[in-house]
Protein backbone atom coordinates (compact mmCIF):
# COMPACT_ATOMS: atom_id res chain seq x y z
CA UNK A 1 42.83 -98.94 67.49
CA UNK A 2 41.58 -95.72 68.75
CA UNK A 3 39.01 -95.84 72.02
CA UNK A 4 36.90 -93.00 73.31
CA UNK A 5 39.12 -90.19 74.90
CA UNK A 6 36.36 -89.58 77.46
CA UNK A 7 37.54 -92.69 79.20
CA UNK A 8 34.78 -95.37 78.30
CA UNK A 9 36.33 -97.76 76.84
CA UNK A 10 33.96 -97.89 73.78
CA UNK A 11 35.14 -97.34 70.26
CA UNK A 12 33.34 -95.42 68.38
CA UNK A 13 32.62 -95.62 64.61
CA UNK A 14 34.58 -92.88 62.24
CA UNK A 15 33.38 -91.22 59.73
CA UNK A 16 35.06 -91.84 56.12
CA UNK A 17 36.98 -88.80 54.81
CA UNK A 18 38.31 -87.76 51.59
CA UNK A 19 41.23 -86.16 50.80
CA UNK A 20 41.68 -82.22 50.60
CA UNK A 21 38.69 -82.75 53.65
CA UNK A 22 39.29 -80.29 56.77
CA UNK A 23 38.78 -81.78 60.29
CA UNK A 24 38.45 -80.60 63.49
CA UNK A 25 40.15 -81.90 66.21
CA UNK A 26 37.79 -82.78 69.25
CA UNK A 27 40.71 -83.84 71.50
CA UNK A 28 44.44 -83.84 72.25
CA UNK A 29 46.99 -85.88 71.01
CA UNK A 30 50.47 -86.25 71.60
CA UNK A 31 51.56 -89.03 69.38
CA UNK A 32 53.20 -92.11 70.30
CA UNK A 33 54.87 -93.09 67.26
CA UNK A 34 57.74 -90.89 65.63
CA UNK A 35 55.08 -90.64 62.43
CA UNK A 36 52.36 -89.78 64.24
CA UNK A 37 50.92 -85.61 63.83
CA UNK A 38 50.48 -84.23 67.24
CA UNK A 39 47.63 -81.56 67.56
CA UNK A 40 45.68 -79.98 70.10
CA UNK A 41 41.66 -79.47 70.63
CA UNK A 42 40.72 -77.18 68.33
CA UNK A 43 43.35 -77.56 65.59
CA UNK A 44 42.65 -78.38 61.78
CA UNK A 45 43.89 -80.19 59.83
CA UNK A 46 43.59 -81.22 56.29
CA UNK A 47 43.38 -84.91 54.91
CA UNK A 48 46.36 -85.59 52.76
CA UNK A 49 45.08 -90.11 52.45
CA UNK A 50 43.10 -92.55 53.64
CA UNK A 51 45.26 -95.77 55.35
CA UNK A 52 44.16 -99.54 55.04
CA UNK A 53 43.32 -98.97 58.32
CA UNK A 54 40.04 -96.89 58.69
CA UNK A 55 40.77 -95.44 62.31
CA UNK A 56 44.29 -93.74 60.74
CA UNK A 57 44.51 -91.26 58.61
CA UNK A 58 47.41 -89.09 56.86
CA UNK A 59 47.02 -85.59 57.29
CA UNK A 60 48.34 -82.16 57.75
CA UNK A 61 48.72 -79.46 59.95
CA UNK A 62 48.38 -75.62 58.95
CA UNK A 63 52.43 -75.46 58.99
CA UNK A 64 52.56 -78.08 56.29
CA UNK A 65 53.95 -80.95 58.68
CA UNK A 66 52.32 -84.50 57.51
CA UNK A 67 51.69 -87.58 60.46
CA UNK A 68 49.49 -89.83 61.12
CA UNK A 69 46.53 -89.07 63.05
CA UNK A 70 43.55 -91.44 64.56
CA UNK A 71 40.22 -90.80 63.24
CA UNK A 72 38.05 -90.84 66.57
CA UNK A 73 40.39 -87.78 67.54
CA UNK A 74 39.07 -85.19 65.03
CA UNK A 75 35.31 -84.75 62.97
CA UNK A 76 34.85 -83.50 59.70
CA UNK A 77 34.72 -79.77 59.64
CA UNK A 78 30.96 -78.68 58.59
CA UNK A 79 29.91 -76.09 56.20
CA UNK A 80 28.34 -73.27 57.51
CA UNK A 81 24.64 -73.14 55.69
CA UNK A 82 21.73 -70.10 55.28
CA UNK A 83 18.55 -70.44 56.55
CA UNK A 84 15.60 -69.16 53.86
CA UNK A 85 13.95 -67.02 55.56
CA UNK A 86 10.29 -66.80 53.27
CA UNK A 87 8.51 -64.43 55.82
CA UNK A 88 11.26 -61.60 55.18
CA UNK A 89 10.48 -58.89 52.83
CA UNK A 90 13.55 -56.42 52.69
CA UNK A 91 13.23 -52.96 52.94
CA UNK A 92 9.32 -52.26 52.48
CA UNK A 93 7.75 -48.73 54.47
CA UNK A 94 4.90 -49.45 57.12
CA UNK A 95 2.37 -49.10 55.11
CA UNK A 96 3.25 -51.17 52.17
CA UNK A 97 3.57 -53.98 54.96
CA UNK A 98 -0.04 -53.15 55.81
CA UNK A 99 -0.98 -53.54 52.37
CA UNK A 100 0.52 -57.19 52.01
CA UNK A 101 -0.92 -58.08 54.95
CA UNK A 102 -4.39 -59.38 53.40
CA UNK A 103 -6.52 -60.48 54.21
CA UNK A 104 -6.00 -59.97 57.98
CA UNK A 105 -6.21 -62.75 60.81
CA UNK A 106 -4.83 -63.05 63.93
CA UNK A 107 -1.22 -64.15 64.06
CA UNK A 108 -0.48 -63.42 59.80
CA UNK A 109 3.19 -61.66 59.90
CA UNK A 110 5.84 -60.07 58.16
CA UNK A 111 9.29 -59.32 59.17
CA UNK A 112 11.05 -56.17 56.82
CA UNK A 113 13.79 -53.48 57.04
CA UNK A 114 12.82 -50.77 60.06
CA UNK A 115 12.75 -47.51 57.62
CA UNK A 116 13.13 -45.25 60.34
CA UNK A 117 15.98 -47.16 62.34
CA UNK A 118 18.29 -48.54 59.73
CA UNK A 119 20.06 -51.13 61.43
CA UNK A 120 17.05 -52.60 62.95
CA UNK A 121 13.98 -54.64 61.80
CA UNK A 122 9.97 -54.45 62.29
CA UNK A 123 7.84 -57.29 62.88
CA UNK A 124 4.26 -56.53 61.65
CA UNK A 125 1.50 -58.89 62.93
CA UNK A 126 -2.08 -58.72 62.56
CA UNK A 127 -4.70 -59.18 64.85
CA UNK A 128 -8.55 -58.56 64.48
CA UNK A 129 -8.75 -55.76 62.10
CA UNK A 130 -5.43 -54.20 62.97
CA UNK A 131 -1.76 -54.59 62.23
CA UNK A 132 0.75 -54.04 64.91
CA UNK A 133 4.33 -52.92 64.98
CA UNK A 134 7.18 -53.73 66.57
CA UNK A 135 10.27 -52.33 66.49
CA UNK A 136 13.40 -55.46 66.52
CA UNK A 137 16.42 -53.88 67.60
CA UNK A 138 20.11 -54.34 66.99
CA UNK A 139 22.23 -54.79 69.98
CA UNK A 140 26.15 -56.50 70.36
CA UNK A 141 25.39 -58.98 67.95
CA UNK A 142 21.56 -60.05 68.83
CA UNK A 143 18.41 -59.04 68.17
CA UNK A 144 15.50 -57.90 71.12
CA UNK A 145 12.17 -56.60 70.89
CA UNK A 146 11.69 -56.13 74.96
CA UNK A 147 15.47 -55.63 75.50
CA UNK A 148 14.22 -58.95 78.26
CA UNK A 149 15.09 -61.59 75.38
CA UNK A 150 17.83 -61.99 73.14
CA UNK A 151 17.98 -63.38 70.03
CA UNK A 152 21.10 -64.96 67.72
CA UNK A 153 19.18 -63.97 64.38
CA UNK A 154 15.52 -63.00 62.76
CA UNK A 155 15.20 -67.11 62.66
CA UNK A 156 15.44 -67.81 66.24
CA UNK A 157 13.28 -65.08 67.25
CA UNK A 158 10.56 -65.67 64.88
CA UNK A 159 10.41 -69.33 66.13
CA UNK A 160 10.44 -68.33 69.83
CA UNK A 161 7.29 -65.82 69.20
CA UNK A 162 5.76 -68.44 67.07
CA UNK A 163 5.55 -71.13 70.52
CA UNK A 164 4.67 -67.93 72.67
CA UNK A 165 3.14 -64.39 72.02
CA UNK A 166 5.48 -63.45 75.51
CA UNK A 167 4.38 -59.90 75.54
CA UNK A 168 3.38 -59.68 72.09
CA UNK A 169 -0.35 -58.88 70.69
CA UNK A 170 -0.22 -62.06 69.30
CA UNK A 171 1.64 -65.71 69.07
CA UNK A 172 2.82 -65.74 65.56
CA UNK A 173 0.94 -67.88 63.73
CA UNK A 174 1.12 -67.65 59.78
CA UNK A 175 3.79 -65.98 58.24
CA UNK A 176 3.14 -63.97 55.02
CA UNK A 177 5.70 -65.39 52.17
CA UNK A 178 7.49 -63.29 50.29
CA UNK A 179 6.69 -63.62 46.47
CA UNK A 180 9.61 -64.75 43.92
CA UNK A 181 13.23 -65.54 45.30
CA UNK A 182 13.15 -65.96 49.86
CA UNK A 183 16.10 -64.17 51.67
CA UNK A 184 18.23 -65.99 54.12
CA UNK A 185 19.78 -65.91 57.55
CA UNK A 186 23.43 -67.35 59.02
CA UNK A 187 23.26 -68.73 62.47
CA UNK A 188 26.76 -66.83 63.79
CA UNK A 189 26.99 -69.56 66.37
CA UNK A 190 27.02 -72.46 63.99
CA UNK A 191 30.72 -70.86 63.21
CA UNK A 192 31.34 -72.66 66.85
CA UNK A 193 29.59 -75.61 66.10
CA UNK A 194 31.27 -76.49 62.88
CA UNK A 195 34.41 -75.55 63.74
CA UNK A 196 34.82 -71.91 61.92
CA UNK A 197 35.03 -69.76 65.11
CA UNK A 198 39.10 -68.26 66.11
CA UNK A 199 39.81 -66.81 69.73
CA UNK A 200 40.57 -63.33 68.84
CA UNK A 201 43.63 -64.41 71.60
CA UNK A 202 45.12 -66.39 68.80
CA UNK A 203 44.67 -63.62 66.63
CA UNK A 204 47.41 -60.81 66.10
CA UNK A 205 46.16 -58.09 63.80
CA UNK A 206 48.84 -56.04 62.19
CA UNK A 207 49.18 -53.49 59.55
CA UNK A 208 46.54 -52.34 57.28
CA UNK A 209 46.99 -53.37 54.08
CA UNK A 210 43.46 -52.47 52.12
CA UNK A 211 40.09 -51.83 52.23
CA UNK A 212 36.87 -53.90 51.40
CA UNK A 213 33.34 -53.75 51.04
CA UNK A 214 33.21 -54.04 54.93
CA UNK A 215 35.62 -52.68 56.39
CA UNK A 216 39.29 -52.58 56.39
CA UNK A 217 42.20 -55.21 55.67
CA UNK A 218 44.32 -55.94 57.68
CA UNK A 219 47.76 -58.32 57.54
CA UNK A 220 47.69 -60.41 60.33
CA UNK A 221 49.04 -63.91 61.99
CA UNK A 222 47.30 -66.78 63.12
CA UNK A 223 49.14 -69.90 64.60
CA UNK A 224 52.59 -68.48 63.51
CA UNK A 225 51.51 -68.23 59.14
CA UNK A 226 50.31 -65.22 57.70
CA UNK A 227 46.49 -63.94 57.05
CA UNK A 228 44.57 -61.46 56.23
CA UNK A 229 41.87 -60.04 58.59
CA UNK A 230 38.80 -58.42 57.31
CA UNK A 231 36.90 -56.48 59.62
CA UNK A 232 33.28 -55.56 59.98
CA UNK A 233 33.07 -51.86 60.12
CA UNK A 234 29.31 -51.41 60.57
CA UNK A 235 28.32 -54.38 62.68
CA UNK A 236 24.63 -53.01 62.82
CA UNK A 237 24.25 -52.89 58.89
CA UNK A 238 26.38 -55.32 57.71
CA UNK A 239 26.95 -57.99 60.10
CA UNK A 240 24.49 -60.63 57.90
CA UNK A 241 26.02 -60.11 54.92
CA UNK A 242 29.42 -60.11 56.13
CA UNK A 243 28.88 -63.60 57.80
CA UNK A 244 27.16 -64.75 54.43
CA UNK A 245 30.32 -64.07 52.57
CA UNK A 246 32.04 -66.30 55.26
CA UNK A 247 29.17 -68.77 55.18
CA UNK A 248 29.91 -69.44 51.59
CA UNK A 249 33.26 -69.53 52.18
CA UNK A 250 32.75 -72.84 54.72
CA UNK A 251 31.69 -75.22 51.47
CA UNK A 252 34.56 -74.10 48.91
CA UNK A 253 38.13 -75.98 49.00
CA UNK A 254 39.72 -75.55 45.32
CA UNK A 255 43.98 -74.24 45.07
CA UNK A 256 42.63 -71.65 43.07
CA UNK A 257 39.94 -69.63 45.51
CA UNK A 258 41.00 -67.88 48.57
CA UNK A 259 40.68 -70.25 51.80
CA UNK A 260 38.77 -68.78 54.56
CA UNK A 261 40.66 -70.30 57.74
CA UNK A 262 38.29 -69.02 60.11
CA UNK A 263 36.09 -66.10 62.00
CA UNK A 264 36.36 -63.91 64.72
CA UNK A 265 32.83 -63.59 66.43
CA UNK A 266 32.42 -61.31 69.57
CA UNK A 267 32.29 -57.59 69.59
CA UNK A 268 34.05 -57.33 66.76
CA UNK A 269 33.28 -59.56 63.89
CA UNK A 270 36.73 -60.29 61.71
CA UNK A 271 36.55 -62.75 58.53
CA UNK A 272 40.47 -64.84 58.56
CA UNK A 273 41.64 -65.80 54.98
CA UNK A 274 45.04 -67.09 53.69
CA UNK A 275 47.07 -63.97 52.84
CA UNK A 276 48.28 -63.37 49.08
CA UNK A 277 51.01 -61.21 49.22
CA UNK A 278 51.45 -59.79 46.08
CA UNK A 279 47.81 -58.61 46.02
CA UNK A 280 44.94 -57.93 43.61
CA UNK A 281 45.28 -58.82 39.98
CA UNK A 282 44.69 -55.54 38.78
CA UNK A 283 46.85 -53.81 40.62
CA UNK A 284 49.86 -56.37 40.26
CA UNK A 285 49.07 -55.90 36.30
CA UNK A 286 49.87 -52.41 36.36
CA UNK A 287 52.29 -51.84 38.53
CA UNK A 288 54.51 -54.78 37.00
CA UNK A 289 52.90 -54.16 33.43
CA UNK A 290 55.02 -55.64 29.96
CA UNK A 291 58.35 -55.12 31.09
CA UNK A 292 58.06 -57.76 33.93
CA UNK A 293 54.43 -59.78 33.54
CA UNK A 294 55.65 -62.64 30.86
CA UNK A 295 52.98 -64.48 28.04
CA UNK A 296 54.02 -67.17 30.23
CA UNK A 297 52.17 -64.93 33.64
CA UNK A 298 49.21 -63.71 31.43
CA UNK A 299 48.40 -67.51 30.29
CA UNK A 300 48.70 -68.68 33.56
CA UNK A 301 46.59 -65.76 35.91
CA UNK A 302 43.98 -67.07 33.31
CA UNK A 303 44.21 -70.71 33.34
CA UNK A 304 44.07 -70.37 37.31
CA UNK A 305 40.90 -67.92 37.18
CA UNK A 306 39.28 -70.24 35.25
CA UNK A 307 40.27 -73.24 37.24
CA UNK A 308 38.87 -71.75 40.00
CA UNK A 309 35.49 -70.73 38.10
CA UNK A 310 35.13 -74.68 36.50
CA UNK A 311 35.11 -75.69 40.35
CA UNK A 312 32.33 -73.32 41.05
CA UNK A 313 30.65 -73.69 37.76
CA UNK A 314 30.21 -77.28 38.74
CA UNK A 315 28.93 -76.91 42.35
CA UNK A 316 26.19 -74.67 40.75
CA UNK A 317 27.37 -71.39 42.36
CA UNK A 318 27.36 -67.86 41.00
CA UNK A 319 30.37 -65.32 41.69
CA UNK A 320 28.06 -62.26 40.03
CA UNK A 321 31.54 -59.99 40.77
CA UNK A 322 34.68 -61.37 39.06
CA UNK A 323 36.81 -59.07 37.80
CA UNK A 324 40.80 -58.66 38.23
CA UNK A 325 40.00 -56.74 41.59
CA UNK A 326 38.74 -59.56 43.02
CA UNK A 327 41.63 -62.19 42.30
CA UNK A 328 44.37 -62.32 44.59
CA UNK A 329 47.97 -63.55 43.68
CA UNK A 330 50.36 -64.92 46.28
CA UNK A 331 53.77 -64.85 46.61
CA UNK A 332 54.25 -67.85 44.69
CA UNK A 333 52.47 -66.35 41.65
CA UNK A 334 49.33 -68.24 41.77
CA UNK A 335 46.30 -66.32 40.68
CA UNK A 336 43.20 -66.97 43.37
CA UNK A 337 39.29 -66.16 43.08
CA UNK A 338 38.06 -63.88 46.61
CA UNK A 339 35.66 -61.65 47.56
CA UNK A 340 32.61 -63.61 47.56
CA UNK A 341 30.32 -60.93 48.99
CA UNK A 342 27.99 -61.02 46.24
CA UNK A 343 28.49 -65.24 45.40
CA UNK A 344 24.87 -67.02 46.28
CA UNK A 345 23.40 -70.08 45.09
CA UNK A 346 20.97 -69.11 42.26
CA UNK A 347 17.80 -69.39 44.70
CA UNK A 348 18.70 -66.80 47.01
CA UNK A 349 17.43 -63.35 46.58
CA UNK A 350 19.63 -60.42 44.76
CA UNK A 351 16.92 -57.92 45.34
CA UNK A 352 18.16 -53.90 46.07
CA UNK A 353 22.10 -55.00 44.87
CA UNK A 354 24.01 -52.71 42.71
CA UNK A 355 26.38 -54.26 40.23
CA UNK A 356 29.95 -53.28 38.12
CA UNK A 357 28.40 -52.94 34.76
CA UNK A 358 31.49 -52.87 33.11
CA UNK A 359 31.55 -56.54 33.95
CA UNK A 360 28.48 -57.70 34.05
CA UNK A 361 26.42 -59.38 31.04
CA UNK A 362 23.60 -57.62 30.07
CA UNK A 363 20.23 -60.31 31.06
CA UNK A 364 22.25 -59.86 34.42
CA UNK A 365 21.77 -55.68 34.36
CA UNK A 366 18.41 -56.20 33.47
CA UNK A 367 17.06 -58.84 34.41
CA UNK A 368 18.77 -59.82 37.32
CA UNK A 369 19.43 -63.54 35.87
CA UNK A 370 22.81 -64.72 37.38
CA UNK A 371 23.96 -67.98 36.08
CA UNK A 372 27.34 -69.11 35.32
CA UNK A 373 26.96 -67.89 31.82
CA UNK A 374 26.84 -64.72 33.08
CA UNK A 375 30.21 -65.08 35.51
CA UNK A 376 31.92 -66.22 31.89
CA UNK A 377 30.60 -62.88 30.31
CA UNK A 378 32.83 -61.54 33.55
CA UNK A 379 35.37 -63.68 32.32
CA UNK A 380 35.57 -62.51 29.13
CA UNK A 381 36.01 -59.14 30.32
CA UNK A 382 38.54 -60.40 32.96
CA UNK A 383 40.67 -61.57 30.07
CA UNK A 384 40.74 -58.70 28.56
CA UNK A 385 41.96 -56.97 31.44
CA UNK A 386 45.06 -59.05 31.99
CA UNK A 387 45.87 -59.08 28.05
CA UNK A 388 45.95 -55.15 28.33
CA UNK A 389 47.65 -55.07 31.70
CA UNK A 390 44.87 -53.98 34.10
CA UNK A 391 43.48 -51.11 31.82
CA UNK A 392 39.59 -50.63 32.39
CA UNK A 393 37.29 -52.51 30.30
CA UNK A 394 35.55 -50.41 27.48
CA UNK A 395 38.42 -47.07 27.40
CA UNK A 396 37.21 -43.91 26.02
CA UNK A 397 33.57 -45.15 26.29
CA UNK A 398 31.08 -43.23 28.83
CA UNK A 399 29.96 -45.50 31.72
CA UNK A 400 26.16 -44.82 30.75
CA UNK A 401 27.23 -45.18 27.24
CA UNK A 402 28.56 -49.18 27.73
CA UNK A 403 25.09 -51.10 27.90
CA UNK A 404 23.60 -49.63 25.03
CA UNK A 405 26.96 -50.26 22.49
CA UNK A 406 27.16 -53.71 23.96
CA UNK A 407 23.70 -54.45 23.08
CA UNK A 408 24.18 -53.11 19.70
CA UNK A 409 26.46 -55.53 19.46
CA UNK A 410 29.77 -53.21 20.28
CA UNK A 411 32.66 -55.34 21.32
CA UNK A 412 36.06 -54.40 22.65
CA UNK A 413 39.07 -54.74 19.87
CA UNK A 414 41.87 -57.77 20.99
CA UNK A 415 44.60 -55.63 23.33
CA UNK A 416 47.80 -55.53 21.69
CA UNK A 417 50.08 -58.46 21.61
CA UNK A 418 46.96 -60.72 22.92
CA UNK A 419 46.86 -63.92 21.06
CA UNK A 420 44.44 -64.41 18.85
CA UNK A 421 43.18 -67.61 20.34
CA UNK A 422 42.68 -65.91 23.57
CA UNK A 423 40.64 -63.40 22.04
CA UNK A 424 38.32 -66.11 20.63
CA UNK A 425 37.74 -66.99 24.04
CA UNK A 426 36.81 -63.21 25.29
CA UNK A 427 34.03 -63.00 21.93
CA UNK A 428 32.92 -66.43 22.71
CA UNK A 429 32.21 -65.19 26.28
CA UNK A 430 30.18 -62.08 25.03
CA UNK A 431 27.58 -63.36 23.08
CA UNK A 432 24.76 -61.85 23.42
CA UNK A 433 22.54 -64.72 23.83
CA UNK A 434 23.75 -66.01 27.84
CA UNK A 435 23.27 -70.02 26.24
CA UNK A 436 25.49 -69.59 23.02
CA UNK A 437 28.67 -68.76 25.47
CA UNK A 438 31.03 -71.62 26.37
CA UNK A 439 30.63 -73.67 29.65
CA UNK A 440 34.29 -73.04 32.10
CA UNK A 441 35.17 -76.50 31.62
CA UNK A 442 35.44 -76.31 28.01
CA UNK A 443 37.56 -72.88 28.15
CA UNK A 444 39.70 -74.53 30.69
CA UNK A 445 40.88 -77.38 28.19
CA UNK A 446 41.66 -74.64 25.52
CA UNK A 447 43.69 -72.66 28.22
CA UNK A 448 45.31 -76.02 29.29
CA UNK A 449 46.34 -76.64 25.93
CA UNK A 450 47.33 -72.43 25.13
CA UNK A 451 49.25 -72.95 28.32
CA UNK A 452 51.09 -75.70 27.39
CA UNK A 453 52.73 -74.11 24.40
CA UNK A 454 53.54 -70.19 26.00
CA UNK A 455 56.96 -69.78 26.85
């Protein structure tokens, strides 16, 4: 039976994990029996089974070697949640902050966008008959407004001038919420805490092998296995929305979405994912095309997609970009779900976001109504692209043209050689009305059963 490491003498009581669970390991362990999984502090590991003994536990190690491990060695790695942040208004000028700010008493604020420093924030916070402004800036990864204290995100500082005005007009009493959907904040250094952060020591970055909405990709190797490294390129500009992407990443485990193994923090900020080496759908569709991609391929790269998107369906989480672009396929031929920069939870703000219309349904264009409905309009359209081998979606029609035909009730014609069950599937999933299209879970069990019978 396990005891304390530290040396106590008390045991203490594990948690219960699941299988397919990540853990962290808190301490060494060398093993004493020939089944046992040696690992150091630091190391993951995934659950593979529970024993009849709750302090052991199967598992595995990112090199695919199974042992036995005990349980007071290791915690469950966390997931890496966003803070609302209500008092945050986006990119609003000075004087529309002014405006909101009504009617005025000392200590009401607002934090927004800084118009003239892009980068940077302003903190707007009335007192008497006035509204003062203060410029938040943007410096190695934390924010100041006296360049005296420094500040992990808009969250922490907000609650330190909310105990103390410390040089400001004001202590920050009542902060002015922002109407309809709040915005929200990642904590970089709950990463550490939960067991996300990587040393960039243990990090060898190799040759570029793309380019994202970030930054650039690069091929790299962590613990001796293969990964892909995306880096931040504008750490002043991006670095929230980079880290939200790998925030989201922290709560999804499914074979069929792209694991995020870990992230760099520091000065610079990489995002570590499993690397797929034959790349992005799209491009693996043409360059392959008829005379190598099977029936057997196409039913498959579409009974993984929507693996992946039943998992996500069911977890209430939006993709809002999936497209062939944005699924990976390894070397083993097994279609993944990635870039997750857009993904939220539906109460999360998509305010100032531009979108691929091509693949977008049409409440989302104009509404701004994500739901998974709409990620199986992007489905439809998704199927489409791998039935005509990676052309793009709506040929010979004018980008400005598309939304107007579609809501005319234009649809694309079946690619050749597509089967015509599949093709039900792609006009189910454009229906105009967003609750008249098919749930994941139901197109799965027709692909399931299509993907039994392709040869």
């Amino acid at each position: 039976m396990p005891m304390d490491p530290g040396g106590n003498g008390v045991r203490t009581q594990p948690e219960i994990w699941q299988p397919g669970e990540e853990v962290l390991c808190i301490y060494n362990f060398r093993g004493t029996a020939s089944d046992d999984l040696p690992f150091a502090k630091g190391d993951v590991l995934t659950i593979v089974k529970q024993t009849k003994d709750i302090n052991w536990y199967r598992a595995r190690n990112i090199h695919g070697k199974e042992g036995m491990i005990p349980a007071t060695y290791a915690q469950k790695r966390k997931e890496v949640s966003l803070q609302a942040m209500p008092w945050f208004h986006g990119k609003i000028e000075r004087q529309t902050a002014e405006e909101l700010l009504q009617p005025r008493h000392d200590g009401l604020f607002l934090v927004r966008e800084s118009v003239n420093f892009p980068g940077d924030y302003s903190l707007s916070v009335c007192l008497g008959n006035r509204v003062e402004h203060y410029r938040i800036i943007y410096r190695n990864n934390k924010l100041t407004i006296d360049e005296e204290g420094y500040f992990d995100n808009l969250t922490k500082l907000v609650e330190h001038y909310s105990k103390d005005a410390d040089g400001l007009c004001t202590r920050l009493i009542q902060p002015l919420q922002k109407k309809g959907t709040a915005f929200a904040v990642v904590n970089m250094h709950e990463f550490k805490s939960s067991g996300w952060e990587i040393k960039p020591s243990d990090l060898q970055k190799g040759e570029r092998i793309g380019k994202g909405e970030f930054g650039e990709v690069y091929k790299g190797v962590y613990q001796d296995i293969p990964v892909a490294i995306k880096s931040l390129k504008d750490k002043n500009r991006a670095a929230q929305q980079f880290l939200k992407e790998a925030s989201f990443m922290t709560s999804l485990r499914h074979p069929n979405l792209v694991s995020l193994i870990g992230v760099v923090l520091g000065e610079t900020v990489y995002l570590v994912t499993e690397y797929m080496g034959k790349g992005n759908l799209v491009e693996y569709l043409r360059s392959r095309g008829r005379n190598v991609i099977t029936k057997k391929d196409q039913i498959n790269f579409a009974t993984d997609t929507c693996s992946a998107m039943e998992y996500l369906e069911g977890k209430n989480l939006v993709h809002r970009d999936l497209a062939a672009r944005n699924v990976l396929v390894n070397d083993q031929g097994t279609a993944k779900v990635s870039d997750f920069g857009l993904a939220k939870h539906e109460d999360y703000s998509v305010e100032g976001e531009k979108f691929p219309i091509k693949w977008t349904a049409p409440e989302a264009l104009k509404d701004k109504k994500f739901t998974s409905k709409s990620d199986m309009w992007s489905f439809g359209i998704l199927l489409w692209e791998i039935y005509s081998f990676g052309r793009v979606p709506y040929p010979r029609i004018p980008l400005s043209d598309v939304v107007v035909h579609v809501e005319r009730g234009y649809r694309m014609e079946a690619p050749e050689g597509c089967p015509r069950e599949i093709y039900a599937i792609m006009t189910d999933a454009w229906k105009l009305k967003a609750e008249d299209r098919p749930t994941f879970s139901s197109v799965l069990e027709k692909l399931h059963n299509l993907q039994s019978i392709t040869v």
